[in-house]
Protein backbone atom coordinates (compact mmCIF):
# COMPACT_ATOMS: atom_id res chain seq x y z
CA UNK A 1 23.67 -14.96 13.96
CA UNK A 2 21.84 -13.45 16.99
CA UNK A 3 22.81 -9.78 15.35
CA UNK A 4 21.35 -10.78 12.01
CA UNK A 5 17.82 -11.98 13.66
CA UNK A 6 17.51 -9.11 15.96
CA UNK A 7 18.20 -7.09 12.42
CA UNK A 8 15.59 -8.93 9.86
CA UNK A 9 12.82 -9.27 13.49
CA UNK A 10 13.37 -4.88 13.96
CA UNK A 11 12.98 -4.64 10.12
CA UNK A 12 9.68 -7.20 10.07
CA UNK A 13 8.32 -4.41 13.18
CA UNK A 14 9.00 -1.50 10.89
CA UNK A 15 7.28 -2.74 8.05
CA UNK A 16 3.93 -4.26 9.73
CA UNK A 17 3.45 -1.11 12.03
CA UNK A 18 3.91 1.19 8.54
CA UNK A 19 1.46 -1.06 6.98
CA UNK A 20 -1.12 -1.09 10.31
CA UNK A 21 -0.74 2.90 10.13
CA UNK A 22 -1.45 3.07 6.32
CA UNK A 23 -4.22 0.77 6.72
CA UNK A 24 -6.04 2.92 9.14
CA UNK A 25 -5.44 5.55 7.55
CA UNK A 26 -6.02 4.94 3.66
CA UNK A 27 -8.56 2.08 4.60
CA UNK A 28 -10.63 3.90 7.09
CA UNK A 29 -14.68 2.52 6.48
CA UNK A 30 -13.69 0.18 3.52
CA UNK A 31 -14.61 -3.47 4.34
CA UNK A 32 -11.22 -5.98 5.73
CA UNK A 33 -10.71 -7.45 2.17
CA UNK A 34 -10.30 -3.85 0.53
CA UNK A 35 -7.68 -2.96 3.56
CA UNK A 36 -5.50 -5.87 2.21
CA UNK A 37 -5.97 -5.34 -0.83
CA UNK A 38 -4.48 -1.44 0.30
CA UNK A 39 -1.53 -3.34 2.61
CA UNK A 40 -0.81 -5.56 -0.39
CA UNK A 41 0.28 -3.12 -2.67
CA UNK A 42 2.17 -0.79 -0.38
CA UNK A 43 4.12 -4.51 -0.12
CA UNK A 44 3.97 -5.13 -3.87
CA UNK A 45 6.24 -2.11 -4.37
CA UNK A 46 9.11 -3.33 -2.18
CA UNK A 47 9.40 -5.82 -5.50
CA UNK A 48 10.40 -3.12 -7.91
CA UNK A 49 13.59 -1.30 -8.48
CA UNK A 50 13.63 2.28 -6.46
CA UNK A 51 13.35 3.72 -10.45
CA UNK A 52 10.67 3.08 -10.81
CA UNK A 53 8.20 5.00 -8.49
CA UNK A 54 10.93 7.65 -8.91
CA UNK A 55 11.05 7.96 -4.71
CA UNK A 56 13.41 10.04 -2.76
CA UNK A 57 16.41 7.66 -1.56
CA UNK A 58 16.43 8.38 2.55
CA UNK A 59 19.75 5.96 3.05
CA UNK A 60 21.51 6.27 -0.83
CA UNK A 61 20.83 2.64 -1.85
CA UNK A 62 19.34 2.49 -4.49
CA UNK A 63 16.99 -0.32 -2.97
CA UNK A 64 13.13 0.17 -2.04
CA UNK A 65 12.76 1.26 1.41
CA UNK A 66 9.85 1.72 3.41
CA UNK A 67 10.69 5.59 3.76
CA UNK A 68 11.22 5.89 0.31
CA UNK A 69 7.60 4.47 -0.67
CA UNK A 70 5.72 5.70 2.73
CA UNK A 71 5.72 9.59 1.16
CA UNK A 72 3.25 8.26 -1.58
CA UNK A 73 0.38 7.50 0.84
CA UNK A 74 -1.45 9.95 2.19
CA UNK A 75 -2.96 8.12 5.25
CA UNK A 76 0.37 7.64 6.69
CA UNK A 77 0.70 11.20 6.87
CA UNK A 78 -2.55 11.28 9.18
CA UNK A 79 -2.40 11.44 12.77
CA UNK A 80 -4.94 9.88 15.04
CA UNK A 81 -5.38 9.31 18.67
CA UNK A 82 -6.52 6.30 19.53
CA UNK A 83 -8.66 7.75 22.74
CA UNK A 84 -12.14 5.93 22.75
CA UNK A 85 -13.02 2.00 21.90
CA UNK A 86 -14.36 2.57 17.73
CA UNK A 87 -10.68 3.88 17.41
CA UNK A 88 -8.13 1.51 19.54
CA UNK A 89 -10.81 -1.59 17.65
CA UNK A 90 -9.67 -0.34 14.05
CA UNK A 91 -6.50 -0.03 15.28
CA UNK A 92 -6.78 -3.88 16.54
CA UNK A 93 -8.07 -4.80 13.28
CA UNK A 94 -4.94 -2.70 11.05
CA UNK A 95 -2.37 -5.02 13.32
CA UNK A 96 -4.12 -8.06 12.23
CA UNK A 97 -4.34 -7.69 8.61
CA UNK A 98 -1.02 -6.02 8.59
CA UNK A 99 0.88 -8.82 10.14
CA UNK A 100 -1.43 -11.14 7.96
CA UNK A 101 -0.90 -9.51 4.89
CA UNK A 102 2.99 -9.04 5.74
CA UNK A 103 3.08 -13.28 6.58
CA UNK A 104 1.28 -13.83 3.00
CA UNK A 105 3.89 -11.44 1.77
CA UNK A 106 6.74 -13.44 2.73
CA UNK A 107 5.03 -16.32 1.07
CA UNK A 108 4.35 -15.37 -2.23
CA UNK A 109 0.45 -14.65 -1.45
CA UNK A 110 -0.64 -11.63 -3.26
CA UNK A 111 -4.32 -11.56 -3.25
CA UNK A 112 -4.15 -8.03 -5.94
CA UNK A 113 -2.98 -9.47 -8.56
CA UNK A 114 0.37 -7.42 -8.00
CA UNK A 115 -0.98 -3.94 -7.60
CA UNK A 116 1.05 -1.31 -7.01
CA UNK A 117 -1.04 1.80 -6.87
CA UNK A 118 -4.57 2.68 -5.97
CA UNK A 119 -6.96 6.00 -5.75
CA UNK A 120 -10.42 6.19 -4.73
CA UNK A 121 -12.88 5.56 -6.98
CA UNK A 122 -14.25 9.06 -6.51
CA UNK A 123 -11.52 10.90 -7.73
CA UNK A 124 -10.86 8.00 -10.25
CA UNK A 125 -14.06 8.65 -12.15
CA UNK A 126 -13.65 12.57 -11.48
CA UNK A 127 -10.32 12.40 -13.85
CA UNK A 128 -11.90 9.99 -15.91
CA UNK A 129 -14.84 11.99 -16.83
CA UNK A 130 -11.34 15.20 -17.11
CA UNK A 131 -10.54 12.95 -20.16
CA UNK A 132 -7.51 11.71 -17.81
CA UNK A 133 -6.16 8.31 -17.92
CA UNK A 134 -4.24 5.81 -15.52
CA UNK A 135 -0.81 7.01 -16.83
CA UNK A 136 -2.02 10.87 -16.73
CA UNK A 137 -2.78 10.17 -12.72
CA UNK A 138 0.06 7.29 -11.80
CA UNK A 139 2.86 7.45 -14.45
CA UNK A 140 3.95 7.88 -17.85
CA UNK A 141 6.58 5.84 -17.87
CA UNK A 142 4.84 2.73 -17.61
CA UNK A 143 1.45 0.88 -19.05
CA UNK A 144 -0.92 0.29 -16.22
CA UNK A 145 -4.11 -2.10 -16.29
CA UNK A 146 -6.73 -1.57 -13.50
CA UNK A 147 -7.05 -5.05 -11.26
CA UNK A 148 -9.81 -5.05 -9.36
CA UNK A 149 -13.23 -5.18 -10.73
CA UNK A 150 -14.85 -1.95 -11.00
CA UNK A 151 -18.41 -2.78 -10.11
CA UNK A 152 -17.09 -4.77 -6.72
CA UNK A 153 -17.66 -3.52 -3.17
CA UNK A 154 -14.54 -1.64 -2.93
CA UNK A 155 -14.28 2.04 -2.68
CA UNK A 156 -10.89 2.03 -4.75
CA UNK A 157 -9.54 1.16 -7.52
CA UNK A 158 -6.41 -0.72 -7.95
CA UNK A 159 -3.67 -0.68 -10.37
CA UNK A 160 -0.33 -2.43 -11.48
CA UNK A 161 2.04 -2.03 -13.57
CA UNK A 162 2.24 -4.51 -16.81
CA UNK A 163 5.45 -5.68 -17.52
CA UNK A 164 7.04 -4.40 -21.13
């Protein structure tokens, strides 16, 4: 029983120090609620079959892992030193709302209304205004609806997928 704890405790590390690393990097000057709103739906997409978001199985099962959703956001791909106090404080605040956001997670708290992707809404209006719509920039194989309000605060714009 010890095996299976020290398992399911090294899996809960994985997943809130991905999330505090894509929070600093994809939230970076966006106000605390917008960085959950960017945790929650890296989170939201450990809910869908690996099909979906057509990712690149690391360990062959077929099942949603962190590695094989990870490659889709860009600000876990940035590196950062955390050398001077503005830096090691927004690192301090991406713990926090990751291991909040990853506690609301495992109750069922999803403040997105299930969002699964998101863009900024500078390049969202730039392919807008291309004539480009949320399927041209997400997915085609899916309807999408937009589920944040687009005159709020945030500086992106979330989106989930709308079940057929």
């Amino acid at each position: 029983m010890l095996e299976r704890y020290n398992e399911i405790f090294k899996d809960s590390l994985e997943i809130i120090s991905s999330l505090a690393i894509v929070i600093m990097g994809e939230g970076e000057g966006v106000s605390e609620k917008e960085k959950k709103w960017i945790a929650h739906s890296l989170l939201n997409r450990l809910n869908y079959p690996l099909r979906v978001f057509d990712p690149i199985d690391n360990d062959n099962d077929n099942l949603p892992d962190l590695e094989d959703i990870l490659k889709d956001f860009d600000g876990y791909k940035r590196s950062f030193a955390v050398t001077n106090k503005i830096e090691r404080e927004a690192l301090k605040t991406s713990i926090k709302i990751a291991i909040e956001c990853f506690n609301e997670y495992q109750l069922g708290i999803d403040p997105t209304n299930n969002s699964v992707f998101f863009i900024t809404k500078l390049a969202y209006n730039k392919y807008k205004n291309e004539g480009k719509t949320l399927n041209d920039i997400f997915t085609r194989y899916y309807n999408l609806e937009i589920t944040n309000d687009l005159n709020d605060n945030f500086q992106h714009v979330f989106v989930k997928l709308i079940e057929e």
